[in-house]
Protein backbone atom coordinates (compact mmCIF):
# COMPACT_ATOMS: atom_id res chain seq x y z
CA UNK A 1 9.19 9.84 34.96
CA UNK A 2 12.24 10.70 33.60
CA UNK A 3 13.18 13.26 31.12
CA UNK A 4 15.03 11.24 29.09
CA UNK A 5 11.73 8.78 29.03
CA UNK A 6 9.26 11.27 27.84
CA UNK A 7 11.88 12.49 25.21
CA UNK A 8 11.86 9.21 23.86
CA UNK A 9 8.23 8.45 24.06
CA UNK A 10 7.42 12.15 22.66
CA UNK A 11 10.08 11.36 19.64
CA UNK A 12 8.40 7.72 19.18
CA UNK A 13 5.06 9.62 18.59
CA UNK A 14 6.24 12.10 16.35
CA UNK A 15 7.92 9.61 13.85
CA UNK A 16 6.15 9.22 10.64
CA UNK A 17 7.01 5.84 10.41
CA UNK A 18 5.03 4.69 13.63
CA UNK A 19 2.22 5.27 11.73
CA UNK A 20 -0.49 2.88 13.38
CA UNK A 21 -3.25 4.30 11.67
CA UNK A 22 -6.38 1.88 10.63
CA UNK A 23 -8.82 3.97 8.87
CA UNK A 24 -12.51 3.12 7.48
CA UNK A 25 -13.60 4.66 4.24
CA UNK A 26 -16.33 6.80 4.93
CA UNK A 27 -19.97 5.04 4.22
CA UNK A 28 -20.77 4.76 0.55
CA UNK A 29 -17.98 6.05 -1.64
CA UNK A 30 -18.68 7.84 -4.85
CA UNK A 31 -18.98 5.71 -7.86
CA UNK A 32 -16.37 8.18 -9.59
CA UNK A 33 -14.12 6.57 -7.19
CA UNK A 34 -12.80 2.96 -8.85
CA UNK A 35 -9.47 2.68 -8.53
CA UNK A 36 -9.45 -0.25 -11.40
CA UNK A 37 -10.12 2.86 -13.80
CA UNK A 38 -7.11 4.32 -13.64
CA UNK A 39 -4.21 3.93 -16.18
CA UNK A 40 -0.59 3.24 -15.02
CA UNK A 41 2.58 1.84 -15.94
CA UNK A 42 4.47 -0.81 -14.40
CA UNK A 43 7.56 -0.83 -13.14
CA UNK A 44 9.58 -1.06 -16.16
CA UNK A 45 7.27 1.00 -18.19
CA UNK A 46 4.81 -0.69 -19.97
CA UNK A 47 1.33 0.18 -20.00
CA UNK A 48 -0.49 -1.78 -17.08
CA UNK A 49 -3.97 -0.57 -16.61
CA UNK A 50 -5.74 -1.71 -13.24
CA UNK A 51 -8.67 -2.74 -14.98
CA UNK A 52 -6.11 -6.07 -15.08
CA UNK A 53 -7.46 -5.98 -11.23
CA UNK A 54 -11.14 -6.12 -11.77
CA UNK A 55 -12.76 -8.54 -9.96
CA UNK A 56 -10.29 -8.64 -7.57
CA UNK A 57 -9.34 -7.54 -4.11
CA UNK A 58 -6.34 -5.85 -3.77
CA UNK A 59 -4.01 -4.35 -0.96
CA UNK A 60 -2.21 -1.42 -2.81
CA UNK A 61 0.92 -0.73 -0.41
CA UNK A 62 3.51 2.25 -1.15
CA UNK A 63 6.77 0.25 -0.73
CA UNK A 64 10.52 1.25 -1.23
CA UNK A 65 14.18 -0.19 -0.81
CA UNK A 66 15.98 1.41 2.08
CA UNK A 67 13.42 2.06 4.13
CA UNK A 68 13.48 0.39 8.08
CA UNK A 69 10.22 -1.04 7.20
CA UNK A 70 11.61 -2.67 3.73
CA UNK A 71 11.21 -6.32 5.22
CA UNK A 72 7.27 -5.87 5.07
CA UNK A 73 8.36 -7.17 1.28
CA UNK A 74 8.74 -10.57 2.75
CA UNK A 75 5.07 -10.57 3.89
CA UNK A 76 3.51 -8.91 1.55
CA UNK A 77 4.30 -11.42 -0.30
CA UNK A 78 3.42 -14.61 1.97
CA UNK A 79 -0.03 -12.18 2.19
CA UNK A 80 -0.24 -12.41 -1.71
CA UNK A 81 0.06 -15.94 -2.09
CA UNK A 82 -1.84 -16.84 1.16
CA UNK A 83 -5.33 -15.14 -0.59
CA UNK A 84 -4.03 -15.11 -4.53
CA UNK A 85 -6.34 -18.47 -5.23
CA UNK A 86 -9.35 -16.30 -4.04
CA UNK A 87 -8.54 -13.50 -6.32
CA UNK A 88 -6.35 -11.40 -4.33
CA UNK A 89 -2.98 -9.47 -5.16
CA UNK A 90 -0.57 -6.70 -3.76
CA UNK A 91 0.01 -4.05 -5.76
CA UNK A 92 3.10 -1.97 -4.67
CA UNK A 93 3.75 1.24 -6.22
CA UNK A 94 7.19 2.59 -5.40
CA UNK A 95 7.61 6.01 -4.18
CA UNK A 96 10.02 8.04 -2.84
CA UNK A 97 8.50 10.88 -1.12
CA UNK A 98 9.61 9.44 2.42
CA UNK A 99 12.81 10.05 3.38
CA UNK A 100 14.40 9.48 -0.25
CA UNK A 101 14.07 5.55 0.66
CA UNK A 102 13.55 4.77 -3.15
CA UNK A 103 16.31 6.35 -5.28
CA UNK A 104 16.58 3.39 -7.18
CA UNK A 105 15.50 2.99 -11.45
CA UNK A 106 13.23 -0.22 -12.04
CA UNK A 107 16.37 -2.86 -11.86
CA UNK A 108 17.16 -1.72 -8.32
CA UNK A 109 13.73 -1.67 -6.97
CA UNK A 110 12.82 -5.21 -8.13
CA UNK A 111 16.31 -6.61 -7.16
CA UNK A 112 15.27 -5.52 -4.06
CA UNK A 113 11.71 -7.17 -3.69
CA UNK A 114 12.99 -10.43 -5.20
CA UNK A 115 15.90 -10.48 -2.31
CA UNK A 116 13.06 -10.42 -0.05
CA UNK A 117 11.09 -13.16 -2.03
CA UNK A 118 8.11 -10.79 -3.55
CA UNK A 119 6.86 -11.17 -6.88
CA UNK A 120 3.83 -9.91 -6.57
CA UNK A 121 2.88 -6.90 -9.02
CA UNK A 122 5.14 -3.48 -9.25
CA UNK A 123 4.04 -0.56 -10.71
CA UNK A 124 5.42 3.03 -11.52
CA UNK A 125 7.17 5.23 -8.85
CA UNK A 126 4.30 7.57 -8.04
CA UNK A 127 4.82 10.79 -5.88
CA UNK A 128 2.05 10.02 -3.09
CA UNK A 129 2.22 13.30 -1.45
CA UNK A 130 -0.45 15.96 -1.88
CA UNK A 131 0.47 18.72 -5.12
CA UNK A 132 0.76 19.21 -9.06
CA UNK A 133 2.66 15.98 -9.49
CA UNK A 134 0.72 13.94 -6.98
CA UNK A 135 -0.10 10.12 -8.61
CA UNK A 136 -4.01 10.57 -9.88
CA UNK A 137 -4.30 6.83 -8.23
CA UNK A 138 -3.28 8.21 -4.59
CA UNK A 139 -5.61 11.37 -5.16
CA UNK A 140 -8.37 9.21 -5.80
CA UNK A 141 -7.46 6.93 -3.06
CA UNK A 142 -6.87 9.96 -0.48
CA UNK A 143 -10.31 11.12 -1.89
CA UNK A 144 -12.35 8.10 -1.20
CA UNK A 145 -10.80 7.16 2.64
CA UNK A 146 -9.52 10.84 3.86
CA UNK A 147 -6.09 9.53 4.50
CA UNK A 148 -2.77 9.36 2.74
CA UNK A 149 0.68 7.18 3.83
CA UNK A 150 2.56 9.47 6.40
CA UNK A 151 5.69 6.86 5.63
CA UNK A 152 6.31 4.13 3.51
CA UNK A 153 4.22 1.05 2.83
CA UNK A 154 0.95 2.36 4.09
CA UNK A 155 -1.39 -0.19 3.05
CA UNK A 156 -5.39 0.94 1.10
CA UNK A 157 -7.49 -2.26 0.66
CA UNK A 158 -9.74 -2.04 -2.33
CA UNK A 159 -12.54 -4.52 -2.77
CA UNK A 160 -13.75 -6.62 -6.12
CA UNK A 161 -15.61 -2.99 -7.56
CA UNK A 162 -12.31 -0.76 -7.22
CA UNK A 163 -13.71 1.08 -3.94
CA UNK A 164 -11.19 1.87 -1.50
CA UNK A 165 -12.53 0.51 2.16
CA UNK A 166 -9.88 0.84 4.71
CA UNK A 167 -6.54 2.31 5.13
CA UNK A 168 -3.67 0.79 7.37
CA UNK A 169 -0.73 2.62 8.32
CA UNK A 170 2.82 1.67 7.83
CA UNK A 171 3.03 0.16 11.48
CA UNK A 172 0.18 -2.31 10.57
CA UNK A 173 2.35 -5.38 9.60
CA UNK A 174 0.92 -7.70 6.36
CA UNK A 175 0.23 -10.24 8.34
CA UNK A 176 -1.92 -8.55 10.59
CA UNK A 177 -5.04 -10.14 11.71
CA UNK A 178 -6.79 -7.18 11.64
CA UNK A 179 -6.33 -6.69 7.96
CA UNK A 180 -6.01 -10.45 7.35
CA UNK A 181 -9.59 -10.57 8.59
CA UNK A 182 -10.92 -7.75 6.07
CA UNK A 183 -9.55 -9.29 3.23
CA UNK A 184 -10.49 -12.72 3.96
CA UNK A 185 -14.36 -11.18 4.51
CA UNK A 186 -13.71 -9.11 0.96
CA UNK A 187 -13.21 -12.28 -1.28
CA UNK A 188 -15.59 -15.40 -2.27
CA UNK A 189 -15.56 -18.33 0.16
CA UNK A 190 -13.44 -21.43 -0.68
CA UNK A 191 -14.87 -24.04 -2.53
């Protein structure tokens, strides 16, 4: 094989954003962890609890603007409104901890979803990384499944009770079957 070939497929592998990660949360989690207990604010700073989520499933995805993987927006939303009816939502929280891919203040991040058609909810920029000033959300969240995002819009499903159940990597596209699959399973039958 070529050098040049294993350079590239080493450098593939070692890329954050090739994340392809799908990751069960471990058995039973602990009742401390319910993600719709936790306060927030959204993106333009208003108090926005996700008790608002209760009930619900939700697909909590770490998205920002100038990122390769940006156009996941488009899907996100198409998964929103594909499941919404059945009490499902994405919730994205910006963050800029990967590659300083979300700079932007609250005009400039939702100019950006809307150019890609997604209106489902934004909250707060959260730092998702590990430390002081980690987002209490994304502590609980690495608590319950053992994983955090390695790259922008890693994706944590979180069924009707707040529990976090699986974790998909930033390579796993919305649209997935794989995760299409586990949310379809999460939520009520149709009529």
């Amino acid at each position: 094989m070529p050098k040049r070939l294993l350079f590239a497929i080493a450098s593939s592998l070692a890329i954050p954003g090739c994340d392809t990660r799908i990751i069960e949360a471990p058995g039973a989690t602990s009742p401390s962890v319910n993600i719709y207990s936790h306060e927030c604010e959204d993106i333009h700073g208003k108090a926005a609890g996700l008790e608002q989520f209760q009930g619900k499933v939700v697909l909590i995805v770490n998205v920002a603007s100038r990122c390769g993987y940006t156009p996941q927006y488009e899907n996100l939303q198409k998964l929103h409104a594909q499941f919404a009816d059945r009490g499902f939502s994405v919730v994205g929280f910006p963050c800029n901890d990967f590659g300083g891919q979300e700079p932007g203040d609250a005009k400039a991040i939702t100019t950006c979803a809307v150019g890609y058609g997604a209106h489902f909810p934004l909250m707060e920029k959260v730092i998702i990384k590990a430390g002081p000033d980690q987002s209490p959300i994304y502590a609980a969240l690495a608590e319950a499944t053992g994983a955090l995002p390695r790259w922008n819009f890693g994706k944590f499903l979180i069924d009707m009770h707040g529990q976090p159940v699986a974790f998909f990597g930033t390579r796993v596209e919305p649209l997935d079957e794989g995760l299409t699959s586990r949310i379809d399973a999460l939520l009520p039958t149709d009529g």
